[in-house]
PDB file of N, CA and C in Angstrom:
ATOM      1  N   UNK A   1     -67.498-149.342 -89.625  1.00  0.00           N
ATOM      2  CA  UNK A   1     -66.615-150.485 -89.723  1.00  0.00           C
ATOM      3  C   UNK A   1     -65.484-150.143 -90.673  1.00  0.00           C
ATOM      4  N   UNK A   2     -64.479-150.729 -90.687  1.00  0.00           N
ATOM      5  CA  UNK A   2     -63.449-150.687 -91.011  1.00  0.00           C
ATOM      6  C   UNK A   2     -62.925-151.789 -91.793  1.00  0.00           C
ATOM      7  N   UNK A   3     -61.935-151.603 -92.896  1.00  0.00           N
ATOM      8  CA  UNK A   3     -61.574-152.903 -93.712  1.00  0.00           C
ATOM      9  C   UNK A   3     -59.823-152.798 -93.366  1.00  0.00           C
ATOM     10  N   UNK A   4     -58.773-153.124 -92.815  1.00  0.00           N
ATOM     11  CA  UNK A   4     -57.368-152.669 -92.860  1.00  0.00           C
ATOM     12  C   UNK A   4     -56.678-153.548 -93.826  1.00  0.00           C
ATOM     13  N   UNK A   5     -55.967-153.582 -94.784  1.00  0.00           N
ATOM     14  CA  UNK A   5     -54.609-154.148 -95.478  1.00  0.00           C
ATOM     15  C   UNK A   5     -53.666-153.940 -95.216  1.00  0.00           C
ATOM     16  N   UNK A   6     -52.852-154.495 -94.791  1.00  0.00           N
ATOM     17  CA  UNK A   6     -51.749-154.568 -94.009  1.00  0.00           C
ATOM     18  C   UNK A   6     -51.212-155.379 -94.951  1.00  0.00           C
ATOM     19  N   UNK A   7     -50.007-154.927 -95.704  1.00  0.00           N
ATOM     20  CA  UNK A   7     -48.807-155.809 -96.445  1.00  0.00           C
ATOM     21  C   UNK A   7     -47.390-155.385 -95.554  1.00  0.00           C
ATOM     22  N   UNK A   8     -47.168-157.070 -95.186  1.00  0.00           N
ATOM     23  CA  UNK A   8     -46.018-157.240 -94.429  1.00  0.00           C
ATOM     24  C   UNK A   8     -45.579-158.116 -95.060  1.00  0.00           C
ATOM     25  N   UNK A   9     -44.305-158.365 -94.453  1.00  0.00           N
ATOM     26  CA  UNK A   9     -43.248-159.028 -95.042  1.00  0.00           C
ATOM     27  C   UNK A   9     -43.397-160.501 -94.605  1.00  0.00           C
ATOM     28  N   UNK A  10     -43.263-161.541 -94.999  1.00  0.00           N
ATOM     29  CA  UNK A  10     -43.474-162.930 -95.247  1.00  0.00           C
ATOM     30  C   UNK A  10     -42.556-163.355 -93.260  1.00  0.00           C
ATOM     31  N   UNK A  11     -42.013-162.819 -93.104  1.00  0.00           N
ATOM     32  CA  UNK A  11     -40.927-163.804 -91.923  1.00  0.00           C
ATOM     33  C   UNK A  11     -41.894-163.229 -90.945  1.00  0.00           C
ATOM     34  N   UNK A  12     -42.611-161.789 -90.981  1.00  0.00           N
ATOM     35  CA  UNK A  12     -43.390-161.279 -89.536  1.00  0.00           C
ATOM     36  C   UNK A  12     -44.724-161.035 -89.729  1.00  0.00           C
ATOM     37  N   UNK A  13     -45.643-162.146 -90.918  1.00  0.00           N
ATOM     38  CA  UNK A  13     -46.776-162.217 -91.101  1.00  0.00           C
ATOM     39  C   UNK A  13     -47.410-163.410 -89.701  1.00  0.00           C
ATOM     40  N   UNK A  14     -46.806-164.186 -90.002  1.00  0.00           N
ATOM     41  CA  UNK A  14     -46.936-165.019 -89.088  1.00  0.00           C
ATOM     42  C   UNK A  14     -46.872-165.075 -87.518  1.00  0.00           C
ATOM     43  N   UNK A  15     -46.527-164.089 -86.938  1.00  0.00           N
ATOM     44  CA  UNK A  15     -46.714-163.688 -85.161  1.00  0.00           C
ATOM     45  C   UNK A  15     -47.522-162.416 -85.456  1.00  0.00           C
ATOM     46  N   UNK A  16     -47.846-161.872 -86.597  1.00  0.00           N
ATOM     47  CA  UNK A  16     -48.412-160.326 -86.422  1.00  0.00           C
ATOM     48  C   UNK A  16     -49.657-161.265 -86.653  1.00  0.00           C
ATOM     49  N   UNK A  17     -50.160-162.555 -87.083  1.00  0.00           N
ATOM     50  CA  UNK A  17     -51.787-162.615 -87.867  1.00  0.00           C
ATOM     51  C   UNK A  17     -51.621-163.242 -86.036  1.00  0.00           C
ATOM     52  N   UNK A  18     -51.188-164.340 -85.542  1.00  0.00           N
ATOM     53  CA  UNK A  18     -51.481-164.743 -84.243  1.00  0.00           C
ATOM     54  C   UNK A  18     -51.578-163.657 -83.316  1.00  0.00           C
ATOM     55  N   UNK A  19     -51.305-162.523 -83.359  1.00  0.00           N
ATOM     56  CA  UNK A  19     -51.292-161.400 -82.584  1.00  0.00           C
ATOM     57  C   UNK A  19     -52.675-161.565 -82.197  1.00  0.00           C
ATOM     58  N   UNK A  20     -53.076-161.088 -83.529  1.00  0.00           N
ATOM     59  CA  UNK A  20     -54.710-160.320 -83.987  1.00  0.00           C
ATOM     60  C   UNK A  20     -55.194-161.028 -83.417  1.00  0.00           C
ATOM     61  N   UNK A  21     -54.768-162.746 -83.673  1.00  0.00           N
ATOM     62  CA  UNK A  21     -56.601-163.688 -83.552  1.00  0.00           C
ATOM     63  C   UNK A  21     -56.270-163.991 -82.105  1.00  0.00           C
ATOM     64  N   UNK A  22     -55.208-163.400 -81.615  1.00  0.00           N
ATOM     65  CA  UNK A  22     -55.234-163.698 -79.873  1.00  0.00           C
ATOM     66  C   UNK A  22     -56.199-162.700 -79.304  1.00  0.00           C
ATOM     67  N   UNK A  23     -55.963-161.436 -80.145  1.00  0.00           N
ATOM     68  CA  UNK A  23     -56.999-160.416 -79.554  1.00  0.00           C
ATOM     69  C   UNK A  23     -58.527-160.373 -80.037  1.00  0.00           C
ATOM     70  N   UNK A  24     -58.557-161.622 -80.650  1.00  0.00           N
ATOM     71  CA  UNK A  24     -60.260-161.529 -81.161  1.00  0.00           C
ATOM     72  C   UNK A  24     -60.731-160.876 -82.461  1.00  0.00           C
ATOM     73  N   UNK A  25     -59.299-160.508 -83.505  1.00  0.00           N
ATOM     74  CA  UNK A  25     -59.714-160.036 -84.757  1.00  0.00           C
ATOM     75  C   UNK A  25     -60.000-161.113 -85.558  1.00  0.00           C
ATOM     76  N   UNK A  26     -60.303-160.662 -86.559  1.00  0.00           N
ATOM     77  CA  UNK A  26     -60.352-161.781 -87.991  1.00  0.00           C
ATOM     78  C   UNK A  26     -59.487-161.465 -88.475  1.00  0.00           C
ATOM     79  N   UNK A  27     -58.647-162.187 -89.499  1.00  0.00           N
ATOM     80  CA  UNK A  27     -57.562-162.213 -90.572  1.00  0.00           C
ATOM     81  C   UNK A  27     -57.901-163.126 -91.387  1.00  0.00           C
ATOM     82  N   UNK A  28     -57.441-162.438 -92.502  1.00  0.00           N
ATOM     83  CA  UNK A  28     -57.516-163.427 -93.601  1.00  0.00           C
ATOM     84  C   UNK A  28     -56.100-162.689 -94.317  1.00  0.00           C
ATOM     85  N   UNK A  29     -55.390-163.947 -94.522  1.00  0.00           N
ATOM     86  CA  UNK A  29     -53.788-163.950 -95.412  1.00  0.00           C
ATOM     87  C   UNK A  29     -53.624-164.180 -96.477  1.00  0.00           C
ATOM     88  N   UNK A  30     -52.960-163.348 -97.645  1.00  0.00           N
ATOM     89  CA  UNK A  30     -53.325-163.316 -98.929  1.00  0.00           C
ATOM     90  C   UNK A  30     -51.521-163.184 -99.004  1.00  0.00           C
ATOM     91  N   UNK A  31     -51.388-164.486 -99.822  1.00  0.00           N
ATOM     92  CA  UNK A  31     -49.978-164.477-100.716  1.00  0.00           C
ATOM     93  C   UNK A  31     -49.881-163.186-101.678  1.00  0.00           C
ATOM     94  N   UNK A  32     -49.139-162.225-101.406  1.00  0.00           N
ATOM     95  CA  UNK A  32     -48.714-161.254-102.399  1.00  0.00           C
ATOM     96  C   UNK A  32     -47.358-161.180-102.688  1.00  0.00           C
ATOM     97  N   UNK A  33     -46.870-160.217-104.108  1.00  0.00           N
ATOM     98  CA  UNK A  33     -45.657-160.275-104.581  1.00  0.00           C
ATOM     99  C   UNK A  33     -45.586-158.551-104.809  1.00  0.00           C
ATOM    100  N   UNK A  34     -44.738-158.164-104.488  1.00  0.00           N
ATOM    101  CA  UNK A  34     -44.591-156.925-104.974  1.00  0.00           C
ATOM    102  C   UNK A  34     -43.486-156.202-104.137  1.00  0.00           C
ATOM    103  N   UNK A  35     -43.420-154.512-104.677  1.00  0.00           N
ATOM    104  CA  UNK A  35     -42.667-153.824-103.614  1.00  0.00           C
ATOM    105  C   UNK A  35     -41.119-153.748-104.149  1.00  0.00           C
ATOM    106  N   UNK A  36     -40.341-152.848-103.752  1.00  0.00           N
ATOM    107  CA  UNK A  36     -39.210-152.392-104.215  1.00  0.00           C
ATOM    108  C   UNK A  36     -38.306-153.875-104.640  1.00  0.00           C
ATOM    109  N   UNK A  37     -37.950-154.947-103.813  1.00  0.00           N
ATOM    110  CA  UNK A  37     -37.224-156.212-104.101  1.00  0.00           C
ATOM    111  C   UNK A  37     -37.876-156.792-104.959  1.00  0.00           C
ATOM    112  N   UNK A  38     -39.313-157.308-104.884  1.00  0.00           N
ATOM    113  CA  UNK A  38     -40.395-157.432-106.047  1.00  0.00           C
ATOM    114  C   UNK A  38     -39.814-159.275-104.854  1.00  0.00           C
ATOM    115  N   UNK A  39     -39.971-159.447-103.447  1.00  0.00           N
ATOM    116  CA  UNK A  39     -40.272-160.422-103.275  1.00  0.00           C
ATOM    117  C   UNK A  39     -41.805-160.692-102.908  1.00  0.00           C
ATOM    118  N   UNK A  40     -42.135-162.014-101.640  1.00  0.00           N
ATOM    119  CA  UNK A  40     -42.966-162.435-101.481  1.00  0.00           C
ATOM    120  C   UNK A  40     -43.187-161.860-100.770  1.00  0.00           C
ATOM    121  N   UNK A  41     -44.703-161.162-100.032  1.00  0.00           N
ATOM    122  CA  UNK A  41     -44.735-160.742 -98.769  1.00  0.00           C
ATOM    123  C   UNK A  41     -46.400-161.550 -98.451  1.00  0.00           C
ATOM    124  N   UNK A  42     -46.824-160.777 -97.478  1.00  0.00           N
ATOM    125  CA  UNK A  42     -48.510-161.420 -97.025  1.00  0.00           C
ATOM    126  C   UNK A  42     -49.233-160.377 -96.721  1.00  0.00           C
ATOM    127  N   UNK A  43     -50.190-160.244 -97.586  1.00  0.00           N
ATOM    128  CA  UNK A  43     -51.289-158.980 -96.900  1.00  0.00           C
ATOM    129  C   UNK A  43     -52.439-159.721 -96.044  1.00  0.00           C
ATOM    130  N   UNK A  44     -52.334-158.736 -95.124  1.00  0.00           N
ATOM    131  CA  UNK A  44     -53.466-159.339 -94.202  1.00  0.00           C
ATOM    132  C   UNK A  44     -54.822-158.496 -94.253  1.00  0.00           C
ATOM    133  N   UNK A  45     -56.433-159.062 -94.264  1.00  0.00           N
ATOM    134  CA  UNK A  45     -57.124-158.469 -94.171  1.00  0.00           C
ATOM    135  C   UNK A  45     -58.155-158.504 -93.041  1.00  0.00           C
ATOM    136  N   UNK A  46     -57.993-157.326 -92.397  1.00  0.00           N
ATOM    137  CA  UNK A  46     -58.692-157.236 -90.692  1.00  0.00           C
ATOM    138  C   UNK A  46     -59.393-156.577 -90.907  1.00  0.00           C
ATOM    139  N   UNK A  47     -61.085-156.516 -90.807  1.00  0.00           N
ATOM    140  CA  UNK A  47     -62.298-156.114 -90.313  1.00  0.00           C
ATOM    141  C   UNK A  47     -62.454-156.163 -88.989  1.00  0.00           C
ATOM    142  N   UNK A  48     -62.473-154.408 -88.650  1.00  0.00           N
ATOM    143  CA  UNK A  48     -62.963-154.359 -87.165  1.00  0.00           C
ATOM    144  C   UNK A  48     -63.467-153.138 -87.655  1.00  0.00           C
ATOM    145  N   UNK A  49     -63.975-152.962 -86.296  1.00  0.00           N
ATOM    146  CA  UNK A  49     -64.937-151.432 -85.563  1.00  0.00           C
ATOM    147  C   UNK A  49     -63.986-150.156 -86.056  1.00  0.00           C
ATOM    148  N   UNK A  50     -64.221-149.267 -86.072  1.00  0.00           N
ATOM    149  CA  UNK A  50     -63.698-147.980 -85.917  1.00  0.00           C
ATOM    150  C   UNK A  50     -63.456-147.636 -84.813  1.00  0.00           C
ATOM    151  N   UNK A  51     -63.564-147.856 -83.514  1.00  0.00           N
ATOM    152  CA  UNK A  51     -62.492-147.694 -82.391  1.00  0.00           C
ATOM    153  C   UNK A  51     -61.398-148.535 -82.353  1.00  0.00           C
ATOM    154  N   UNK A  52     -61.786-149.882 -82.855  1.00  0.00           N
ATOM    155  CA  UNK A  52     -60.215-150.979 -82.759  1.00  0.00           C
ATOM    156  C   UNK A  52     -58.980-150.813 -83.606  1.00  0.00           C
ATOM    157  N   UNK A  53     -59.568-150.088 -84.511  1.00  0.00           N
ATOM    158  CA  UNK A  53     -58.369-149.380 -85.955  1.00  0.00           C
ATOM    159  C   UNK A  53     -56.720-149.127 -85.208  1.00  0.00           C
ATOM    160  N   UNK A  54     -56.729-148.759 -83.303  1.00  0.00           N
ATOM    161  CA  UNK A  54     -55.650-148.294 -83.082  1.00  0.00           C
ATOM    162  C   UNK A  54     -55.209-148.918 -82.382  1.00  0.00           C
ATOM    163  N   UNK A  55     -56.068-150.216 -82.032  1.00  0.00           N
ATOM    164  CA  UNK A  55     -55.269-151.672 -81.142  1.00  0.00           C
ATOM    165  C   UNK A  55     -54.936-152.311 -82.282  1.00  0.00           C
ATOM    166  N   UNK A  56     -55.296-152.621 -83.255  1.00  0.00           N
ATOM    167  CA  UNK A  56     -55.006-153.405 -84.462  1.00  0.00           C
ATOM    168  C   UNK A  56     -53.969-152.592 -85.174  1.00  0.00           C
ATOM    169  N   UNK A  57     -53.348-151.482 -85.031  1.00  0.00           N
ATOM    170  CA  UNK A  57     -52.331-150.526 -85.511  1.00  0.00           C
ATOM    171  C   UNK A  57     -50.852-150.966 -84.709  1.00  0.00           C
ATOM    172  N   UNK A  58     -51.541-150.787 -83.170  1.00  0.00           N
ATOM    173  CA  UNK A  58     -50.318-151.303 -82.082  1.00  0.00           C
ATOM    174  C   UNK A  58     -49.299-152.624 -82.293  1.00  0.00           C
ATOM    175  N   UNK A  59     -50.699-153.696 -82.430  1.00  0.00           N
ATOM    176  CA  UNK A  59     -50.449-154.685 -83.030  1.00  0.00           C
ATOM    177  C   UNK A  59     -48.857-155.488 -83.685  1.00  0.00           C
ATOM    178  N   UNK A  60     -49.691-154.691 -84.645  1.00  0.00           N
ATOM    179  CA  UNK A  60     -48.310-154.559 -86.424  1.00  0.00           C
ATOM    180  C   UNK A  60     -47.469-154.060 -85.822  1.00  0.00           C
ATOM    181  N   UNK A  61     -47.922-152.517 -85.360  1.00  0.00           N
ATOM    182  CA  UNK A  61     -46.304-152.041 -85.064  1.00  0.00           C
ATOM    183  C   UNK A  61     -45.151-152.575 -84.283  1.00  0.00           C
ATOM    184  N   UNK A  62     -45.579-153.549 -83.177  1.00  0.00           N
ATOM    185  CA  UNK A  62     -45.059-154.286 -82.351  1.00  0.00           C
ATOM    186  C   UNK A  62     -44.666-155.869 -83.039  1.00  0.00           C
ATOM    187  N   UNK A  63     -45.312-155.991 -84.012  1.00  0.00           N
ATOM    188  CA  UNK A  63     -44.437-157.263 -84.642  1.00  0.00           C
ATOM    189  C   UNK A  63     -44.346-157.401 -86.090  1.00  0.00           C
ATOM    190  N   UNK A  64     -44.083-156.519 -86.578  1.00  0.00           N
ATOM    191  CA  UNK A  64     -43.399-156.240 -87.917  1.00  0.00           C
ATOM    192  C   UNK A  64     -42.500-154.917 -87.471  1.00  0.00           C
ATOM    193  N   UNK A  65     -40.894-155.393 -87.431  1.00  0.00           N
ATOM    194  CA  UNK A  65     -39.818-154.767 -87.731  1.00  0.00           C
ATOM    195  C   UNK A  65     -39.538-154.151 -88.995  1.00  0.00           C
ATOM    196  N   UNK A  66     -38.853-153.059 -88.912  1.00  0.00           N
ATOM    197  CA  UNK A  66     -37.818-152.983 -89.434  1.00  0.00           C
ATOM    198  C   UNK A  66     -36.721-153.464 -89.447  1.00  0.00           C
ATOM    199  N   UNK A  67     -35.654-154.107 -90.678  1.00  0.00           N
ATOM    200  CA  UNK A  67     -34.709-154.531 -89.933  1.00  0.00           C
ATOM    201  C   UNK A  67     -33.509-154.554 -91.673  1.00  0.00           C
ATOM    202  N   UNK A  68     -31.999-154.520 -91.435  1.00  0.00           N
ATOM    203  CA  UNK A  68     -31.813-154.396 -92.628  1.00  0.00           C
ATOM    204  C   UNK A  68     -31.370-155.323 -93.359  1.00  0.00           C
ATOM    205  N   UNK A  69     -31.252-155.852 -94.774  1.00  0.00           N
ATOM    206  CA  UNK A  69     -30.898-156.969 -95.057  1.00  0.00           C
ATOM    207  C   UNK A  69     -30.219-156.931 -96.273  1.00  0.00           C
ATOM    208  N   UNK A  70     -28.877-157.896 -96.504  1.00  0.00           N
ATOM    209  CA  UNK A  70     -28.173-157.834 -97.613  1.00  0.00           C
ATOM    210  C   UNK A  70     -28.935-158.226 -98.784  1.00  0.00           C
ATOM    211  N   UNK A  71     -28.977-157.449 -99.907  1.00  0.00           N
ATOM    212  CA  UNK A  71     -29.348-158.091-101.169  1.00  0.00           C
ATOM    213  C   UNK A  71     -28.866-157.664-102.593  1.00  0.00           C
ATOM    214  N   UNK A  72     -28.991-157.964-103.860  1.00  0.00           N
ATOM    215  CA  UNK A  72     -28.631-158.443-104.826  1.00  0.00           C
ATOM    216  C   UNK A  72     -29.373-157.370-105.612  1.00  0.00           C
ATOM    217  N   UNK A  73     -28.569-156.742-106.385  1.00  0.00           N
ATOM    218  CA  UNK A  73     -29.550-155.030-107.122  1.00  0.00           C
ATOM    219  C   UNK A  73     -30.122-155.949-108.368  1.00  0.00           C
ATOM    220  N   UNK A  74     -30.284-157.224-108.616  1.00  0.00           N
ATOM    221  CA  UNK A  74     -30.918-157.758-109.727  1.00  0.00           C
ATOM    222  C   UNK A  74     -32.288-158.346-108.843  1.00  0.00           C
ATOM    223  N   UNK A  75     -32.246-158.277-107.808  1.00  0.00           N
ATOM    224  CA  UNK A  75     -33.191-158.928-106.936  1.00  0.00           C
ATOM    225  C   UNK A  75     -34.682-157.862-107.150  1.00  0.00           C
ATOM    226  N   UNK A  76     -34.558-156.837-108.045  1.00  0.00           N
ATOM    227  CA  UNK A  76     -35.354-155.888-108.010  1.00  0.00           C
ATOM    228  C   UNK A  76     -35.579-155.282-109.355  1.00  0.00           C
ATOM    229  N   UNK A  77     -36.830-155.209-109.734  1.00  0.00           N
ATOM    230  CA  UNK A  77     -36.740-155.321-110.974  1.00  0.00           C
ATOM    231  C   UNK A  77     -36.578-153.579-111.438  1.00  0.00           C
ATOM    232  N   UNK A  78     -36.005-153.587-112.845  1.00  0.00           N
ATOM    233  CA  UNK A  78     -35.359-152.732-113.890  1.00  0.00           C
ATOM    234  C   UNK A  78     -33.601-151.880-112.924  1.00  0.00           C
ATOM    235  N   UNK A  79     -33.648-153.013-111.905  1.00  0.00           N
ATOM    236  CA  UNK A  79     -31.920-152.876-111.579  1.00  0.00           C
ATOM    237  C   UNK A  79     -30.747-153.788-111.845  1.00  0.00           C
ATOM    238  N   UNK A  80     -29.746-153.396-111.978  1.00  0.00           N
ATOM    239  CA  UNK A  80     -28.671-154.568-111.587  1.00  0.00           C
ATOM    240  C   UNK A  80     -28.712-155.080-112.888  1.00  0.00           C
ATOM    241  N   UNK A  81     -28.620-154.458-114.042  1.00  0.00           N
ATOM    242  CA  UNK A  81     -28.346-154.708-115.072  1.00  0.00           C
ATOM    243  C   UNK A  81     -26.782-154.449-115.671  1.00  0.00           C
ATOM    244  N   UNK A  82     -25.905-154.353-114.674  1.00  0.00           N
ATOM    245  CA  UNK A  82     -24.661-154.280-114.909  1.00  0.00           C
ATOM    246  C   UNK A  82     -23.707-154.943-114.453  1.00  0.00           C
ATOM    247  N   UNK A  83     -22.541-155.505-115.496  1.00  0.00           N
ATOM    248  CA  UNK A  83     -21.655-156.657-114.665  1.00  0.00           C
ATOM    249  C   UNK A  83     -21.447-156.296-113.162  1.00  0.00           C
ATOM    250  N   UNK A  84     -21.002-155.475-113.098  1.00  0.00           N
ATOM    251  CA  UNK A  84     -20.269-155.480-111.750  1.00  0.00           C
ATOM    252  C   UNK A  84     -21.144-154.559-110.823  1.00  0.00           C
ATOM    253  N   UNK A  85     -22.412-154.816-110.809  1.00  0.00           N
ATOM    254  CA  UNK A  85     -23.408-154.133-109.530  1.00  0.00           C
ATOM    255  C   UNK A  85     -22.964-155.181-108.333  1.00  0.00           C
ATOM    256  N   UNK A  86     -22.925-154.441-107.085  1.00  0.00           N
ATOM    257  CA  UNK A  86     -22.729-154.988-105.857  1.00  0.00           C
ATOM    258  C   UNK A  86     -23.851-155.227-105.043  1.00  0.00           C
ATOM    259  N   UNK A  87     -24.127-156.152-104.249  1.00  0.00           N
ATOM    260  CA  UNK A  87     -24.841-156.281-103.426  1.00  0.00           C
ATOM    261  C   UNK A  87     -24.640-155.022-102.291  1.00  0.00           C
ATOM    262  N   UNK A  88     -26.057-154.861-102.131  1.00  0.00           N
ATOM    263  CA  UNK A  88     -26.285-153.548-101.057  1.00  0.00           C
ATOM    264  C   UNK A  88     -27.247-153.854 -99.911  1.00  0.00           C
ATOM    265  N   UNK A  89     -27.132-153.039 -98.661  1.00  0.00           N
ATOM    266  CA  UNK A  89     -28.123-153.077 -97.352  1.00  0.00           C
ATOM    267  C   UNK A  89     -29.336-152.168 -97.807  1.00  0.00           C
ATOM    268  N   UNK A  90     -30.334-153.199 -97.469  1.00  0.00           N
ATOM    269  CA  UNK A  90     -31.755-152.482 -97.835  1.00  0.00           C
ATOM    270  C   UNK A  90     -32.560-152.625 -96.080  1.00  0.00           C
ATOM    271  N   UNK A  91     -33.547-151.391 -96.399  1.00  0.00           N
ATOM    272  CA  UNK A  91     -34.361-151.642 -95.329  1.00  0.00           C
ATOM    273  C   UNK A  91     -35.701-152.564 -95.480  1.00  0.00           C
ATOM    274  N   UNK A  92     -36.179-153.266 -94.693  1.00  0.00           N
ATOM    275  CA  UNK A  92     -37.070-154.572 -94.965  1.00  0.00           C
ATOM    276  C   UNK A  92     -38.239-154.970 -93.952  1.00  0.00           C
ATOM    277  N   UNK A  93     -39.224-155.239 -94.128  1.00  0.00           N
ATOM    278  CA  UNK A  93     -40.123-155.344 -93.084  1.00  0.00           C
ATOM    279  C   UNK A  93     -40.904-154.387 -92.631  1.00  0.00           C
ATOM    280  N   UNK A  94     -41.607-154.059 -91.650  1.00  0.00           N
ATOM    281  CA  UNK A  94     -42.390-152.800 -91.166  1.00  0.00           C
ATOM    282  C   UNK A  94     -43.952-153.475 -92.083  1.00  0.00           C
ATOM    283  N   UNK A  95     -44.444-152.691 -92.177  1.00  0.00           N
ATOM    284  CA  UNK A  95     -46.051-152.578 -92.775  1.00  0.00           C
ATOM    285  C   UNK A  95     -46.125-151.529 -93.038  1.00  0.00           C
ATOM    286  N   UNK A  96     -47.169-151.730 -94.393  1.00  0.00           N
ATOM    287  CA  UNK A  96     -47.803-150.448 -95.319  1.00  0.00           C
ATOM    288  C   UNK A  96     -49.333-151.127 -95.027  1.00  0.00           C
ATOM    289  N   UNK A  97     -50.091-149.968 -93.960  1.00  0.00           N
ATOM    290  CA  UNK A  97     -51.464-150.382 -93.913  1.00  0.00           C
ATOM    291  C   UNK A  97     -52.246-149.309 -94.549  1.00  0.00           C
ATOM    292  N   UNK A  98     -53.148-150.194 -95.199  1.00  0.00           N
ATOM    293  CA  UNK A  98     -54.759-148.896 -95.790  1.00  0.00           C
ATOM    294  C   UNK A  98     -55.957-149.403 -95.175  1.00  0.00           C
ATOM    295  N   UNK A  99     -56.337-148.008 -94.761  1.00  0.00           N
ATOM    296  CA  UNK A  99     -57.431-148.268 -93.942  1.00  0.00           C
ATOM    297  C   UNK A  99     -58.867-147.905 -94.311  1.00  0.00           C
ATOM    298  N   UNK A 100     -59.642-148.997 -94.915  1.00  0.00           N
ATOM    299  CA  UNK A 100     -60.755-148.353 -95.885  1.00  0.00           C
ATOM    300  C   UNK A 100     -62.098-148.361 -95.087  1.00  0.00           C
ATOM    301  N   UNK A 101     -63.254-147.484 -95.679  1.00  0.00           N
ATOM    302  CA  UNK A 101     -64.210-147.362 -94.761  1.00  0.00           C
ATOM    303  C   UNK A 101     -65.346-148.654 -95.419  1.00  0.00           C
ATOM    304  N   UNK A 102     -65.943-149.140 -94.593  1.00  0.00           N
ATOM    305  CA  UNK A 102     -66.629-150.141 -95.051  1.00  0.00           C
ATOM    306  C   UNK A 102     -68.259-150.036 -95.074  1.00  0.00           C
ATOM    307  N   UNK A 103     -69.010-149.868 -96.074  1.00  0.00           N
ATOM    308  CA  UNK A 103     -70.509-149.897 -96.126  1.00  0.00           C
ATOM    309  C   UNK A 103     -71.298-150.661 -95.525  1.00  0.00           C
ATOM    310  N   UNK A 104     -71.315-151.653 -95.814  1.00  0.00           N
ATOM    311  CA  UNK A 104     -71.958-153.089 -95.361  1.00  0.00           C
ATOM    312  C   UNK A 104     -71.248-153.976 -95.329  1.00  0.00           C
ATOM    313  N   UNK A 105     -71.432-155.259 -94.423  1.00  0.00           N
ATOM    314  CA  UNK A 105     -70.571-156.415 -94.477  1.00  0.00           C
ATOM    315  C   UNK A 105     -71.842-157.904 -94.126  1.00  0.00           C
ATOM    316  N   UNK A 106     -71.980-158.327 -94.956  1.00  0.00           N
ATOM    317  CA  UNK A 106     -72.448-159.871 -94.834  1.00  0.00           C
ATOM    318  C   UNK A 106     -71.597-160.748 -94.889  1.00  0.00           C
ATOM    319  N   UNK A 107     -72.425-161.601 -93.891  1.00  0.00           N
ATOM    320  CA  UNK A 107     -71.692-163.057 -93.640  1.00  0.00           C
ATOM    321  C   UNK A 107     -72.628-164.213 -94.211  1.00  0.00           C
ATOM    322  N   UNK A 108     -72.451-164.670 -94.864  1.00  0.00           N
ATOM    323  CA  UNK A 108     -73.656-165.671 -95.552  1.00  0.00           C
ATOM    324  C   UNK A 108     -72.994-167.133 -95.294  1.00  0.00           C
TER     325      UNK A 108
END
């Protein structure tokens, strides 16, 4: 069995977790903060099999973009500490998944 974390971005948490539970996974959505902007994003946590690891991969990849977005070099922390920093195009979205091996799992 398998444990996946998947931290995505807050706008494509929401069609990537309906993805899953259309296909019969579990999710569970965890408010997180972090990451180069230091905004909000959502980690998701999916328990499946060790063969499903690469339908549940497809998944994400199909609804978490990449995509690029204007922002603010103070929007990120230890930047943009200077009057005249400009707003710059960042890349945003996609997923960072870890895929851990799982010992046992109870349901009580």
């Amino acid at each position: 069995m398998k444990l996946l974390l998947a931290i995505v971005n807050n706008d494509d948490s929401a069609v990537a977790s309906s993805a899953l539970t259309e296909k019969g996974f579990f999710v569970t959505k965890l408010s997180t903060t972090g990451g180069f902007l230091m905004v909000g994003n959502t980690t998701l946590l999916i328990g499946t099999e060790d063969e499903s690891v690469d339908e549940v991969m497809k998944i994400l990849k199909k609804h978490c973009v990449t995509r690029k977005q204007v922002t603010s070099p103070t929007a990120s922390f230890g930047t943009g500490l200077k009057k005249d920093s400009l707003p710059r195009e960042v890349n945003v979205g996609g997923a960072t998944v870890f895929v851990l091996n799982v010992e046992k799992t109870f349901k009580i």
